[in-house]
Protein backbone atom coordinates (compact mmCIF):
# COMPACT_ATOMS: atom_id res chain seq x y z
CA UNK A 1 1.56 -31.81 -15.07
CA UNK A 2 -0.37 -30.17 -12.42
CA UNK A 3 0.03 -26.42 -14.89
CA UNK A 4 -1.72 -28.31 -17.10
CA UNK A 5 -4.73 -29.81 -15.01
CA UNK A 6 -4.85 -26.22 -13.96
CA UNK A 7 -5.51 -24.80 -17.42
CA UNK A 8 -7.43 -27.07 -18.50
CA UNK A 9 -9.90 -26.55 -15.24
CA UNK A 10 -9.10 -30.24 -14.02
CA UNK A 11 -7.78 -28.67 -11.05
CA UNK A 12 -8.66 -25.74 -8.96
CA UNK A 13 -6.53 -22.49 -7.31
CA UNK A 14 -7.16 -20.67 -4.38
CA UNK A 15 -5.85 -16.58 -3.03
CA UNK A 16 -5.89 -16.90 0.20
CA UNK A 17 -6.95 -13.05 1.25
CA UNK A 18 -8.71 -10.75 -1.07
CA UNK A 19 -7.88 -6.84 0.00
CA UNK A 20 -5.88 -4.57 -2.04
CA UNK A 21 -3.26 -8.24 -3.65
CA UNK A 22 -5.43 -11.15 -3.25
CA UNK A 23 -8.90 -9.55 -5.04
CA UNK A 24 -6.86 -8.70 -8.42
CA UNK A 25 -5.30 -11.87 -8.78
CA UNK A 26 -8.13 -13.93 -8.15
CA UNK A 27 -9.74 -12.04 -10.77
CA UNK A 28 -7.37 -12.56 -13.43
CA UNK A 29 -6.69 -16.27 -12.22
CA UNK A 30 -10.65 -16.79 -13.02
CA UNK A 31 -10.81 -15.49 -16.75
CA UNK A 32 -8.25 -18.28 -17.39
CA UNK A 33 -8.91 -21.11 -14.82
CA UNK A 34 -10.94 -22.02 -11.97
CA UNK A 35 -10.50 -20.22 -8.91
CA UNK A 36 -11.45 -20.26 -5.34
CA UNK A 37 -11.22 -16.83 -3.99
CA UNK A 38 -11.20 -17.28 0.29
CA UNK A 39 -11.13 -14.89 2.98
CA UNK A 40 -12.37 -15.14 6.72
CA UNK A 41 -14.50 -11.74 6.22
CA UNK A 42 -17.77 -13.21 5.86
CA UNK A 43 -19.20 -9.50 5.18
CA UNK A 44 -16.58 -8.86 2.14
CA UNK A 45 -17.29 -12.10 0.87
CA UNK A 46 -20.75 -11.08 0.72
CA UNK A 47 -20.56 -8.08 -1.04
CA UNK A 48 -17.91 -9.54 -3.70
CA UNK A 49 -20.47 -12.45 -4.55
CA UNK A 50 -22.17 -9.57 -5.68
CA UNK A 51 -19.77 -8.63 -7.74
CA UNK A 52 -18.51 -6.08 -5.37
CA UNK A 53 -15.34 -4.75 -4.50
CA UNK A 54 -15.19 -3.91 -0.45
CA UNK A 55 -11.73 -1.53 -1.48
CA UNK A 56 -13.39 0.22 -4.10
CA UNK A 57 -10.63 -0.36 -6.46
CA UNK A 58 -12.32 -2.52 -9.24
CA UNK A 59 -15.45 -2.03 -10.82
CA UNK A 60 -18.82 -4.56 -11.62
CA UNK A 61 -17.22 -5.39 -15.14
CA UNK A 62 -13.85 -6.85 -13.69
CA UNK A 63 -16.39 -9.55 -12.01
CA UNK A 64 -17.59 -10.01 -15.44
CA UNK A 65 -16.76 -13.66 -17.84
CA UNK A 66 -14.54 -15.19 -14.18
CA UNK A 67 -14.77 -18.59 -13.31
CA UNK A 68 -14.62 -18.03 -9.38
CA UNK A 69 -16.08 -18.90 -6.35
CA UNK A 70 -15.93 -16.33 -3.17
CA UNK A 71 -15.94 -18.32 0.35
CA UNK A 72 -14.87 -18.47 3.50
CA UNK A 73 -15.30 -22.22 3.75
CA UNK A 74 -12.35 -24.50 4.74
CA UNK A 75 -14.27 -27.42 3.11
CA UNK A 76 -14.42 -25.65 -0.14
CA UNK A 77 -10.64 -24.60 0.01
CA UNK A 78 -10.15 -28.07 0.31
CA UNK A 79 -10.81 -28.55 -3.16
CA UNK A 80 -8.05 -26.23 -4.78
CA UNK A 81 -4.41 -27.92 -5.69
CA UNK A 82 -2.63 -24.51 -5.70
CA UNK A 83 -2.64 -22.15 -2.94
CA UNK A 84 -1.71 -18.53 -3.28
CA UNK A 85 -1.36 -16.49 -0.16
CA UNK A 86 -1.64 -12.68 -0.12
CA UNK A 87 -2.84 -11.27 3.36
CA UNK A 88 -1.20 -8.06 4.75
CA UNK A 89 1.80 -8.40 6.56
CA UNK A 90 2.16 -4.90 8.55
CA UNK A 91 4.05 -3.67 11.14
CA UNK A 92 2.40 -2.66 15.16
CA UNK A 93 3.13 0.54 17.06
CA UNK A 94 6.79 -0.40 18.06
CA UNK A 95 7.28 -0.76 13.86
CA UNK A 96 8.04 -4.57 14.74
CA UNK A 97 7.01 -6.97 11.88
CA UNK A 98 3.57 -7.90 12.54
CA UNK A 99 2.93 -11.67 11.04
CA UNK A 100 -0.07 -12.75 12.56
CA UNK A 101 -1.92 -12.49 9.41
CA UNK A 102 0.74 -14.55 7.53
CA UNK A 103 0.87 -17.21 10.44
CA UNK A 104 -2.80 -17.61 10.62
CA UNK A 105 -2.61 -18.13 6.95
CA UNK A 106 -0.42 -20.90 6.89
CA UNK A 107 -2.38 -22.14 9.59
CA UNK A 108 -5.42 -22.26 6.69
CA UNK A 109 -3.61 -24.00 4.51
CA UNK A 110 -2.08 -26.60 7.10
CA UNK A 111 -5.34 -27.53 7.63
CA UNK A 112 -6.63 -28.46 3.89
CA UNK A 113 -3.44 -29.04 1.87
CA UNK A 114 -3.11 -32.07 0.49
CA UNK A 115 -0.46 -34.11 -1.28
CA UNK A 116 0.81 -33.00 -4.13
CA UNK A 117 -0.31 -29.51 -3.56
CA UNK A 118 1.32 -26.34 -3.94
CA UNK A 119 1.78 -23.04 -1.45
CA UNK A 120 2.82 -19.82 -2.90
CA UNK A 121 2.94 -16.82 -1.06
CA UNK A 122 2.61 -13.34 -2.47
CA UNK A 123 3.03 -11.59 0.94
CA UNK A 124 6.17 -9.08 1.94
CA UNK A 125 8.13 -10.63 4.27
CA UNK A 126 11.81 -10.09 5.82
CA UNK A 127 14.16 -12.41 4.14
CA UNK A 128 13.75 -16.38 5.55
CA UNK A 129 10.08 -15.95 7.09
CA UNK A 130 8.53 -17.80 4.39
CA UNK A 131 10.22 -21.05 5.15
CA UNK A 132 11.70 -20.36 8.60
CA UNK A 133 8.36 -19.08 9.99
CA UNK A 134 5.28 -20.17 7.63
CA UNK A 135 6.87 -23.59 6.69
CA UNK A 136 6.71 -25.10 9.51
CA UNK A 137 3.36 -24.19 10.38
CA UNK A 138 2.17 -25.74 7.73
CA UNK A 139 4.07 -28.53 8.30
CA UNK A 140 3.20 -29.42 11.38
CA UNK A 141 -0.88 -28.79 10.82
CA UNK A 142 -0.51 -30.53 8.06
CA UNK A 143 1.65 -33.59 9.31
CA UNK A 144 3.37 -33.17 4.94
CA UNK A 145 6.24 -32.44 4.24
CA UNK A 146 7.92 -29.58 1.92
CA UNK A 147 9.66 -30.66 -1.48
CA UNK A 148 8.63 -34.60 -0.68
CA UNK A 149 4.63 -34.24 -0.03
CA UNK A 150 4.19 -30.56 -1.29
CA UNK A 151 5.78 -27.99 -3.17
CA UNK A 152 6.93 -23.97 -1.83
CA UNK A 153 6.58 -21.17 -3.18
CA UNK A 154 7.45 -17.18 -3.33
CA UNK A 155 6.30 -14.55 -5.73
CA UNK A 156 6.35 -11.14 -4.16
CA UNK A 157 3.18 -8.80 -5.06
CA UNK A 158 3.63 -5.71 -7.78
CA UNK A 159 0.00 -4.56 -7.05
CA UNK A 160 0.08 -0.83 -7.31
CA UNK A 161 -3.65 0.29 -5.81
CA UNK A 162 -5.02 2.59 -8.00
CA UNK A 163 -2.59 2.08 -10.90
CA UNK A 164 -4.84 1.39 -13.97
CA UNK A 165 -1.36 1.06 -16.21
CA UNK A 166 1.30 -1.32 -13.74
CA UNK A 167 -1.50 -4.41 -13.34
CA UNK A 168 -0.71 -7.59 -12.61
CA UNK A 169 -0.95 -8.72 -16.50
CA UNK A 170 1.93 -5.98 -17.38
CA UNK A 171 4.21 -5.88 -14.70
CA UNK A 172 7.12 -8.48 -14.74
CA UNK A 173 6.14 -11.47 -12.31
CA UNK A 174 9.23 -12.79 -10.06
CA UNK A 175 8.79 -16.40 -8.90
CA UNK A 176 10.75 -18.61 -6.38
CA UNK A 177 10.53 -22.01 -5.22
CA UNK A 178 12.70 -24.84 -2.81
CA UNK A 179 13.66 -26.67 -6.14
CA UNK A 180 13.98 -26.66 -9.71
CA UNK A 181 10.64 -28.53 -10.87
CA UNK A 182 8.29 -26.96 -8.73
CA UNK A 183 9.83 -22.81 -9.46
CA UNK A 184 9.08 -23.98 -13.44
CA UNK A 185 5.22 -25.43 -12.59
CA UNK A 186 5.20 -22.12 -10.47
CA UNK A 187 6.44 -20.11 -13.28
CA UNK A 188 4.07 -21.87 -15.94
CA UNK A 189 0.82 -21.44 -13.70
CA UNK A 190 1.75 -17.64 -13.30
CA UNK A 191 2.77 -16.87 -17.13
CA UNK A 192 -1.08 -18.08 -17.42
CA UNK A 193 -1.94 -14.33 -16.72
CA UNK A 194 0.92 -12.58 -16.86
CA UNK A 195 2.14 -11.15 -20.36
CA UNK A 196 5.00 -8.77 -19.42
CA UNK A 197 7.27 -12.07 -18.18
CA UNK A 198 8.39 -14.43 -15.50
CA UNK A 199 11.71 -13.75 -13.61
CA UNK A 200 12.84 -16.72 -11.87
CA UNK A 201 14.42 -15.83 -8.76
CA UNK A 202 17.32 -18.23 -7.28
CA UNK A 203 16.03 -18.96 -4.04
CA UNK A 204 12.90 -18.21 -2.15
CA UNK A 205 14.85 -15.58 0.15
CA UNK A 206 16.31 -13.90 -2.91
CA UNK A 207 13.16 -13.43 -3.96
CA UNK A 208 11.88 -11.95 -0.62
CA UNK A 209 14.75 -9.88 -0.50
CA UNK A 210 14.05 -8.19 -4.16
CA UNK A 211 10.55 -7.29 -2.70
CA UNK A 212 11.68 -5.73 0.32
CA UNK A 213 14.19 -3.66 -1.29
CA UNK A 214 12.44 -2.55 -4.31
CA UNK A 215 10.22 -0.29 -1.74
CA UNK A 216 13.30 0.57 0.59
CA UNK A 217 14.71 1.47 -2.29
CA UNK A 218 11.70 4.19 -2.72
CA UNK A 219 11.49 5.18 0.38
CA UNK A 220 15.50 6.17 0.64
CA UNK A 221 15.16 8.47 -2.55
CA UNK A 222 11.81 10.04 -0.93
CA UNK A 223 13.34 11.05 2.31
CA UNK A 224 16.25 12.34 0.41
CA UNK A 225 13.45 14.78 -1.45
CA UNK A 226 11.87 15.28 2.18
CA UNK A 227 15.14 16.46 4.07
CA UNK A 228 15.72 18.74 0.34
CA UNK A 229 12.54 20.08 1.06
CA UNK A 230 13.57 21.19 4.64
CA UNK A 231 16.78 22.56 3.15
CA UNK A 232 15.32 24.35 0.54
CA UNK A 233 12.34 25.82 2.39
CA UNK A 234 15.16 27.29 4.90
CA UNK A 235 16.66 29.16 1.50
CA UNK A 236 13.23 30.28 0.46
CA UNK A 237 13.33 28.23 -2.71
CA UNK A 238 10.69 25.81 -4.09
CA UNK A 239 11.13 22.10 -4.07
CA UNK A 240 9.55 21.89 -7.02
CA UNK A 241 11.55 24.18 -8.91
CA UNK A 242 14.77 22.93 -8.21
CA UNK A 243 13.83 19.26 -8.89
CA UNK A 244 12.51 20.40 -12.66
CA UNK A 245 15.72 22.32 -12.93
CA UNK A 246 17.57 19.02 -11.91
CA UNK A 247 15.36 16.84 -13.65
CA UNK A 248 17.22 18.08 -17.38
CA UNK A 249 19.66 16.02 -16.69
CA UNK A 250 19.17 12.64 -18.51
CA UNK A 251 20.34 10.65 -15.36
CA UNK A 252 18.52 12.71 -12.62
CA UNK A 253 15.52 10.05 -10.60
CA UNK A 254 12.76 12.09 -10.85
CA UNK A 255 11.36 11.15 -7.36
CA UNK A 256 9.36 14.42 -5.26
CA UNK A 257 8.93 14.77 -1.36
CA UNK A 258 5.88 13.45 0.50
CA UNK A 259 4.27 11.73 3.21
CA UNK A 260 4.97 8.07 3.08
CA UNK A 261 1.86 6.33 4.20
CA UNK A 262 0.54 3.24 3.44
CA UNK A 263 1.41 -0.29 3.68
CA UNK A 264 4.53 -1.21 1.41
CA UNK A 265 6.95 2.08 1.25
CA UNK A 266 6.48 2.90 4.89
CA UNK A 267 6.25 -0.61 5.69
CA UNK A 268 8.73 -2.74 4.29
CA UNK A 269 11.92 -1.28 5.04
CA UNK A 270 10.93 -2.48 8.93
CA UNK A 271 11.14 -5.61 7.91
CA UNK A 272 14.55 -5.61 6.31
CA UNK A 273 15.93 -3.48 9.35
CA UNK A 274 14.21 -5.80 11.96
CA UNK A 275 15.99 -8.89 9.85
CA UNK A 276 19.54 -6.63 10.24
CA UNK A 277 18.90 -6.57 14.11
CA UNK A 278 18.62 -10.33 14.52
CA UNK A 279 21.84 -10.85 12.45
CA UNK A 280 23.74 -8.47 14.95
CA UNK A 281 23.40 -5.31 11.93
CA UNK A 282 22.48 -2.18 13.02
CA UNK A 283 21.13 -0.28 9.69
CA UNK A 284 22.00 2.82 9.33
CA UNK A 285 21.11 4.90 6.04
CA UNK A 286 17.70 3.01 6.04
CA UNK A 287 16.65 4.00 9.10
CA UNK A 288 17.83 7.47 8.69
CA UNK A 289 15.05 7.53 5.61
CA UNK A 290 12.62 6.10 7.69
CA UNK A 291 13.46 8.92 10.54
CA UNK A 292 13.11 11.57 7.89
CA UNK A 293 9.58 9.90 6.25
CA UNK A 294 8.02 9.44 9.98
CA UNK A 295 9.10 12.77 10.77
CA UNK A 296 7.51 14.64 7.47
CA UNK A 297 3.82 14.55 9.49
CA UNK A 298 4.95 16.77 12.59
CA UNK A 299 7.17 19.04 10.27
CA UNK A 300 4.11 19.65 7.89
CA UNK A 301 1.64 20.41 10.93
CA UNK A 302 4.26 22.67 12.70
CA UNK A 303 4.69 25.10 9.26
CA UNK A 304 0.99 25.53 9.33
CA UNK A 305 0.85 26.05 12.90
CA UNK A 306 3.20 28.60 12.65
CA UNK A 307 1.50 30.72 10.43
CA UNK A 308 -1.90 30.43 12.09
CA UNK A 309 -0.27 31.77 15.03
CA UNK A 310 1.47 34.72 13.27
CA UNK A 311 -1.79 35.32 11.85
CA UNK A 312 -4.76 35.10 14.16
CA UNK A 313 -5.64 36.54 17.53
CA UNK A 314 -6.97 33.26 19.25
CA UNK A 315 -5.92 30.22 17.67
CA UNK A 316 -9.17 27.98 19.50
CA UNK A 317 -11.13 30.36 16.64
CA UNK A 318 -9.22 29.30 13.78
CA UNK A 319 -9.90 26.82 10.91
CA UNK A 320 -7.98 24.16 9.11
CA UNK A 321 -9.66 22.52 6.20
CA UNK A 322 -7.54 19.36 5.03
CA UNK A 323 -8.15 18.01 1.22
CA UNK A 324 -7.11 14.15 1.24
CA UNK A 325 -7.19 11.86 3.82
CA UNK A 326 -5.83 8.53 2.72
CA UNK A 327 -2.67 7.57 2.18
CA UNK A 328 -1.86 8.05 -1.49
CA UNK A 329 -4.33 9.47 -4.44
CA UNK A 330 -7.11 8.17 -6.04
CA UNK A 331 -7.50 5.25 -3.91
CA UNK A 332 -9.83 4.93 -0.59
CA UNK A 333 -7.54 2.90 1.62
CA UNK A 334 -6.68 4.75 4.96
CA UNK A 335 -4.56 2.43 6.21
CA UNK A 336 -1.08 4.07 7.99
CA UNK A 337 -2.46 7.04 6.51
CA UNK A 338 0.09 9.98 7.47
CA UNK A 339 -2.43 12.71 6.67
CA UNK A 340 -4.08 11.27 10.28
CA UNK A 341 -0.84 12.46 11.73
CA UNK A 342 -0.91 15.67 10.76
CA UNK A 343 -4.30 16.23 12.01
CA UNK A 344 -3.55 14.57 15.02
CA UNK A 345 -0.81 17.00 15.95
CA UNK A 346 -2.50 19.72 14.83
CA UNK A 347 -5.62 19.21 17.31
CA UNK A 348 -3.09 18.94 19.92
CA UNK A 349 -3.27 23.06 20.23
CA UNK A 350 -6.67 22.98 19.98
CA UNK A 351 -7.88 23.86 16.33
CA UNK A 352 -10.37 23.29 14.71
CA UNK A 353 -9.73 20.54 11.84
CA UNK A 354 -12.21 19.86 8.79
CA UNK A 355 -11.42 17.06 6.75
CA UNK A 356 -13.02 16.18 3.03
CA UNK A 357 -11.85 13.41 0.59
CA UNK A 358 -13.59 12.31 -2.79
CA UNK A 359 -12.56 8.78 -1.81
CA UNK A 360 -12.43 7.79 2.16
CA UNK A 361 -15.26 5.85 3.52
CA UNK A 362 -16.92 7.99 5.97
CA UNK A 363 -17.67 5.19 8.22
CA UNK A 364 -14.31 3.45 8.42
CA UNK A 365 -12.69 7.02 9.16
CA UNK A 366 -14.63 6.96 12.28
CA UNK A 367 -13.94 3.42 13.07
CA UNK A 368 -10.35 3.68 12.42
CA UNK A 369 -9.33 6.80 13.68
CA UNK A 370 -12.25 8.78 15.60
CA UNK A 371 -13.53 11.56 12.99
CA UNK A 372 -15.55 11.54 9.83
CA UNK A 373 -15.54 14.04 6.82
CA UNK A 374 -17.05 17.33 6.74
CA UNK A 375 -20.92 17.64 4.94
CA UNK A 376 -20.16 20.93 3.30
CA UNK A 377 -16.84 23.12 3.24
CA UNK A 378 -16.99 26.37 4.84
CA UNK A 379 -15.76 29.48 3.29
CA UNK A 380 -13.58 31.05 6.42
CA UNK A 381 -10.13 28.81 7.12
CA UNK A 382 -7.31 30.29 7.67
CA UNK A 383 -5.59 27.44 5.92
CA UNK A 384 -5.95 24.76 3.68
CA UNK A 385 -3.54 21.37 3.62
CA UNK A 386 -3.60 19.68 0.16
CA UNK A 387 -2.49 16.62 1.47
CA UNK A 388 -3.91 14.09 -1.34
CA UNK A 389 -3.79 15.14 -4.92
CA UNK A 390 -6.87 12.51 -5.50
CA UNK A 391 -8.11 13.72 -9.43
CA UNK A 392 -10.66 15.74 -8.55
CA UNK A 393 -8.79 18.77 -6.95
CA UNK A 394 -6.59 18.85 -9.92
CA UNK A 395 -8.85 21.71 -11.53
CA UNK A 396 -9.32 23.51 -8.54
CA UNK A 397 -7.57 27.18 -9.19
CA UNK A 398 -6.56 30.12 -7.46
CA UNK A 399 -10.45 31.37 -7.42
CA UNK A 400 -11.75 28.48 -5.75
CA UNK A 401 -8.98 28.83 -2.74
CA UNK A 402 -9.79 32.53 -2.23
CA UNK A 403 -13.40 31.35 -1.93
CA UNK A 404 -13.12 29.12 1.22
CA UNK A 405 -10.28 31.07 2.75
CA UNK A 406 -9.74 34.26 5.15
CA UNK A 407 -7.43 36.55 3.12
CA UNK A 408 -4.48 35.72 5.21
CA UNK A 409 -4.63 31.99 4.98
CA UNK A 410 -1.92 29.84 4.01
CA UNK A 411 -2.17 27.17 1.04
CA UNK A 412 -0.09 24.06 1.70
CA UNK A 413 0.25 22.11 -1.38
CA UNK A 414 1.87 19.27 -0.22
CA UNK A 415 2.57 17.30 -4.03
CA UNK A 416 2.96 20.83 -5.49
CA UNK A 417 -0.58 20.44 -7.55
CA UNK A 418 -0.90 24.35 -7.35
CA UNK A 419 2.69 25.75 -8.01
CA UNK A 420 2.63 29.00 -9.69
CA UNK A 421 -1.02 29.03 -9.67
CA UNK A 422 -2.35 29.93 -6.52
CA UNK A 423 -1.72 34.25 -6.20
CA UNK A 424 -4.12 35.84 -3.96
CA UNK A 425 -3.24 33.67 -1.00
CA UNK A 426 0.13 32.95 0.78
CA UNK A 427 1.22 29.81 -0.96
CA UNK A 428 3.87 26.99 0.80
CA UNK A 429 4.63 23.20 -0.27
CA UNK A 430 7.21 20.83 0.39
């Protein structure tokens, strides 16, 4: 049985794209079999043959005792008998599902599967793109054929990035495959590393389903917490305040208002609504979340706006220091940040913006979205934006805010880190 050849290092597996998904589980594969860990980026390859991680996310040790080989070489890819694929699927300016990544993937493995070989892909995706789209790419590169020359697979991703407790060993795995014998070689290969359990899925679009709603499903109760923030900031009452209140209830979801960056929360639920459109559904509570969510950027910029203008004489003079720049704490990816949308709508009138963060790249910033982070931060802004609660401005007290700010700057504590703390400055949060 191929599980077996796998375990017992007779046979190789590959990940197929090794960001924020693919690193981790190539990493985990390789302290229990032999891996081949592929991606095209010849310069992140580099740096994780050092033991390396280009994201930041995993330190030296997680390298440690792994039985894996970085490439970017088709010829050594060749060698593997399982294939997982975990490349980013995201969406472009027109929120459109963007599958390029997922297409050129299968495109990868077209060209070195073999048969007898198995494909699983890890990747959100709308409902039916793993076998209506990637399938037959494969197929046709390949010249094999699903179920008769290889086997399909699904298992949707759990990777939380920068969660040190939900890891890929802990969290419940869901698996999926086009028959019977291949889902329980699928689910045998993946209980290898995964302790909390194997959910077998009926079908592979079940399974893609599952994934896509399990971060719609976020992103709904978020923008409900986003349009009570609006409501409640109208009544001059704190977010935060009612949602403890609420929160005694044993039933109550504790979930808090927020930008929703990224690329799964503010991602997926594209997917599922562009899958709605082709099947003649127009959604209509989904996209009202998403509305709300990709609307929470402007709103935030516009409340400090409005008190820099009610509180300075030439607003070209005044200062805006923002604390966290990518797109959820303690992590450095800046990808679909929505911090970058406040700032861009705040430089639209002409202010000047300061940004810091204890995790961005510097560099990548620049190349991403045209600005770096400030060298040293000043001591006269006439507000500050807590946008990020990364770990190290947890400590930071009401002392440390009067130090960097005019007297009549506003505090905007977006997560509420600061609630009831901060005294000798106007204080506002969602």
């Amino acid at each position: 049985m191929l599980n077996e050849s796998i375990r017992n290092k007779q046979e190789k597996l590959a990940v197929i794209g090794l960001g924020y998904v693919g690193l981790p589980i190539a990493l985990a594969f390789a302290r229990k079999v032999s891996v081949i860990a592929f991606d095209i980026n010849t310069e992140r390859i580099a740096l994780m043959q050092q033991g390396i991680d280009p994201s930041r996310q995993l330190d030296k040790k997680d390298f440690e005792q792994c039985d894996i080989v970085f490439t970017d070489s088709l010829n050594e890819l060749r060698k593997a008998k399982f294939f997982i694929v975990a490349v980013p699927t995201p969406v472009n300016e027109q929120n459109i599902p963007d599958l390029s990544f997922v297409l050129a993937a299968s495109a990868t493995v077209g060209k070195v599967i073999k048969k007898g070989d198995y494909v699983v892909y890890e990747s959100t995706v709308y409902p039916g793109c793993t076998e209506e789209d990637c399938l037959p790419v494969i197929e046709q590169l390949s010249g094999l054929k699903n179920t008769t020359d290889f086997q399909l697979g699904y298992s949707p991703e759990r990777i939380n990035p920068g969660d040190k407790v939900h890891t890929l060993e802990n969290v419940m795995k869901v698996v999926a495959a086009s028959n019977e014998e291949s889902l329980n070689i699928i689910a045998d290969v993946y209980a290898m590393v995964v302790e909390a359990g194997i959910y077998k899925a009926p079908s592979i679009k079940v399974a893609e389903a599952a994934k896509i709603i399990e971060n719609t499903q976020r992103d709904l109760n978020i923008g409900l917490m986003n349009e009570l923030s609006i409501i409640c900031d109208k009544m001059n009452i704190n977010t935060y305040d009612v949602l403890e209140t609420a929160g005694t209830k044993w039933n109550f979801l504790k979930f808090s208002p927020g930008l929703v960056g990224g690329h799964c929360i503010g991602v997926d639920p594209y997917y599922l609504t562009y899958k709605a459109n082709h099947l003649g559904y127009t959604s209509k509570i989904i996209t009202a979340g998403r509305f709300i969510n990709d609307s929470m950027s402007k709103y935030v910029a516009e409340k400090v706006l409005q008190h820099v203008l009610a509180n300075t004489d030439n607003i070209r003079l005044a200062k805006i220091l923002i604390m966290g720049v990518t797109f959820k704490e303690n992590v450095t990816d800046i990808r679909n940040s929505k911090v970058v949308d406040v700032i861009n709508t705040l430089k639209k009138y002409s202010l000047h913006i300061e940004v810091t963060d204890t995790c961005a790249d510097i560099t990548e910033l620049k190349q991403e979205y045209g600005f770096g982070l400030v060298e040293k931060i000043a001591d006269n802004y006439d507000a500050v934006i807590i946008a990020v609660p990364h770990k190290e401005y947890v400590e930071l007290d009401d002392a440390f805010f009067s130090s960097i700010t005019k007297p009549h700057a506003l505090i905007a504590d977006l997560k509420g880190l600061y609630r009831k703390k901060i005294v000798s400055r106007k204080y506002w949060s969602l």
